[in-house]
C-alpha atoms as a PDB file:
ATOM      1  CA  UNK A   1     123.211 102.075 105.444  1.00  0.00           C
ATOM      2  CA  UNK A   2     124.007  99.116 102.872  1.00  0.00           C
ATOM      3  CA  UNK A   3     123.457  97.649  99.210  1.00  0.00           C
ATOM      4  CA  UNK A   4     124.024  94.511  98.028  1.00  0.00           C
ATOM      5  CA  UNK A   5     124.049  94.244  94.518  1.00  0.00           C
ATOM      6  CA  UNK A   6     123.728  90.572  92.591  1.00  0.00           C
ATOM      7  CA  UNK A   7     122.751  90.525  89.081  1.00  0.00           C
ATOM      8  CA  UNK A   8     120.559  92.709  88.108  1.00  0.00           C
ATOM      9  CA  UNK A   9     119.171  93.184  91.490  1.00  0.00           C
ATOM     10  CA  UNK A  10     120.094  95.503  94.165  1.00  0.00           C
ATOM     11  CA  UNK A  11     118.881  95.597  97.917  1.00  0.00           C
ATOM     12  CA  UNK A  12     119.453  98.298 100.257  1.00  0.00           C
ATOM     13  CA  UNK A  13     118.975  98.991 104.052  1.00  0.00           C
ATOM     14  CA  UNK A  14     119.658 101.809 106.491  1.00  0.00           C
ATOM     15  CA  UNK A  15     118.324 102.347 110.191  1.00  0.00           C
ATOM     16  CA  UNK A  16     119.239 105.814 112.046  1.00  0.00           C
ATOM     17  CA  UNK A  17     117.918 107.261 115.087  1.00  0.00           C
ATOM     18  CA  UNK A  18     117.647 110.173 116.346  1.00  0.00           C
ATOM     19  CA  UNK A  19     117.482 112.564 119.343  1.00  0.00           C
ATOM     20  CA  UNK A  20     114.678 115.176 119.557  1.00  0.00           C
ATOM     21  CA  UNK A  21     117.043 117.042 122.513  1.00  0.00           C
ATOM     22  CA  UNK A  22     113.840 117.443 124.219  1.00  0.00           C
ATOM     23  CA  UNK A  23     114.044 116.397 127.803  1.00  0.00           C
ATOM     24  CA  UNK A  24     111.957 113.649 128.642  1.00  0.00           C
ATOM     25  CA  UNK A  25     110.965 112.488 124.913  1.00  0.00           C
ATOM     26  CA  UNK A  26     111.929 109.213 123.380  1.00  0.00           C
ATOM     27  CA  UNK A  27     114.021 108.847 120.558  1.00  0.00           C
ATOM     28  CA  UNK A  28     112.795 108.459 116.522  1.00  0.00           C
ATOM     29  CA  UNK A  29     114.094 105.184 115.370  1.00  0.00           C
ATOM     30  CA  UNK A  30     114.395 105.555 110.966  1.00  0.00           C
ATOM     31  CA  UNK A  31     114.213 102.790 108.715  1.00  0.00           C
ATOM     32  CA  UNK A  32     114.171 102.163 105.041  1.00  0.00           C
ATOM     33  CA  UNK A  33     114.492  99.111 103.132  1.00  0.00           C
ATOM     34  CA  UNK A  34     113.874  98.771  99.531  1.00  0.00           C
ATOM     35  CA  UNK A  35     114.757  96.571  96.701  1.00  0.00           C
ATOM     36  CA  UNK A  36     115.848  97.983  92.750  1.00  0.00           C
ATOM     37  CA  UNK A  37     115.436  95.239  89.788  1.00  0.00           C
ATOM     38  CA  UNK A  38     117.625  96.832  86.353  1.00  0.00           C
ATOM     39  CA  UNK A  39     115.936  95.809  82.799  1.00  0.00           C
ATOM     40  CA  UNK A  40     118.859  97.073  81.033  1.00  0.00           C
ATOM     41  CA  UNK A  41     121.484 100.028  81.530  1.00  0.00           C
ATOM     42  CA  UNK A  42     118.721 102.787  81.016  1.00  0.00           C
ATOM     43  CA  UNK A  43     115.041 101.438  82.530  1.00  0.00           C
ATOM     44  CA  UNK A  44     115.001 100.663  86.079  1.00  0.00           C
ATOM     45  CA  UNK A  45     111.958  99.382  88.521  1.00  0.00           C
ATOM     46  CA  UNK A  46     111.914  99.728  92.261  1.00  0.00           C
ATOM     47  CA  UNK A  47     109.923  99.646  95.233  1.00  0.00           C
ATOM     48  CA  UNK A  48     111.300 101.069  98.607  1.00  0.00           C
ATOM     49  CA  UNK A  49     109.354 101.713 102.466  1.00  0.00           C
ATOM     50  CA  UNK A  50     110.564 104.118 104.563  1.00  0.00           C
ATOM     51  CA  UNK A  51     109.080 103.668 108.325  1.00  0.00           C
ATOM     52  CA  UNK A  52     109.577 106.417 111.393  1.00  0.00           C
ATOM     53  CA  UNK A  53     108.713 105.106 114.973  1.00  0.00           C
ATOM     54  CA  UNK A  54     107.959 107.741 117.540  1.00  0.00           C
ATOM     55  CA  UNK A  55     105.759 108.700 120.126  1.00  0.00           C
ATOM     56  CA  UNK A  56     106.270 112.759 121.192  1.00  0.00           C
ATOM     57  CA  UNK A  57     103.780 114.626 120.785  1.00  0.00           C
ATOM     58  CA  UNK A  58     105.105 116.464 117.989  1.00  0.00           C
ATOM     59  CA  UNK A  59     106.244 113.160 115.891  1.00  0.00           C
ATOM     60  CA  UNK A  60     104.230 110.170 115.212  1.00  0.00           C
ATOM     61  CA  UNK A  61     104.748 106.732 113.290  1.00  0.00           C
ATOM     62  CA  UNK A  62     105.324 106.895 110.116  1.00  0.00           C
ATOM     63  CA  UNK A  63     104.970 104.473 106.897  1.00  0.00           C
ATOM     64  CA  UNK A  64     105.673 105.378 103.059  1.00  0.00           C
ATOM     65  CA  UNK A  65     105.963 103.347 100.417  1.00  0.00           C
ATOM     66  CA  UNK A  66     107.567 104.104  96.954  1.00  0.00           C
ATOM     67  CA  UNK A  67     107.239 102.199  93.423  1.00  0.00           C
ATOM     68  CA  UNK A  68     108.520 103.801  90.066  1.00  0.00           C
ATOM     69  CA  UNK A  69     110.171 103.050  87.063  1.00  0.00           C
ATOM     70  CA  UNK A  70     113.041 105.472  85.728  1.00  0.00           C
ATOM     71  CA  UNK A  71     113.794 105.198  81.981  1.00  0.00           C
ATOM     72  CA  UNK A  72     116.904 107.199  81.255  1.00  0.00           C
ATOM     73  CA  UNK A  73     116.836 108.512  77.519  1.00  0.00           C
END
């Protein structure tokens, strides 16, 4: 997991993966990568994906993606 922040931009990162315990399954590799621009001190914007990749039967891929603004008053 990482930021970097420059201006009034930040960009994060992470990647886990984990272990189902399950013999004979494959892992579930985790990603998310997003990006966060700030107007001001108070209104923010941001768009961020979050991805799963697995293949068990009781997991599957996985793809999100999130916008928003956040306005603090």
């Amino acid at each position: 997991t990482g930021q970097y922040a420059f201006g009034n931009n930040t960009v994060r990162a992470a990647y886990g993966q984990t272990d189902t315990g399950i013999d004979g399954e494959d892992r579930i590799d985790n990603w998310r990568a997003g990006y966060q621009y700030n107007f001001s001190k108070r209104t923010l914007l941001w768009a961020e994906y979050i991805g799963r990749s697995a293949d068990t039967p009781f997991y599957g891929d996985q793809d999100i993606l999130s916008i928003g603004m956040r306005h603090y008053f």
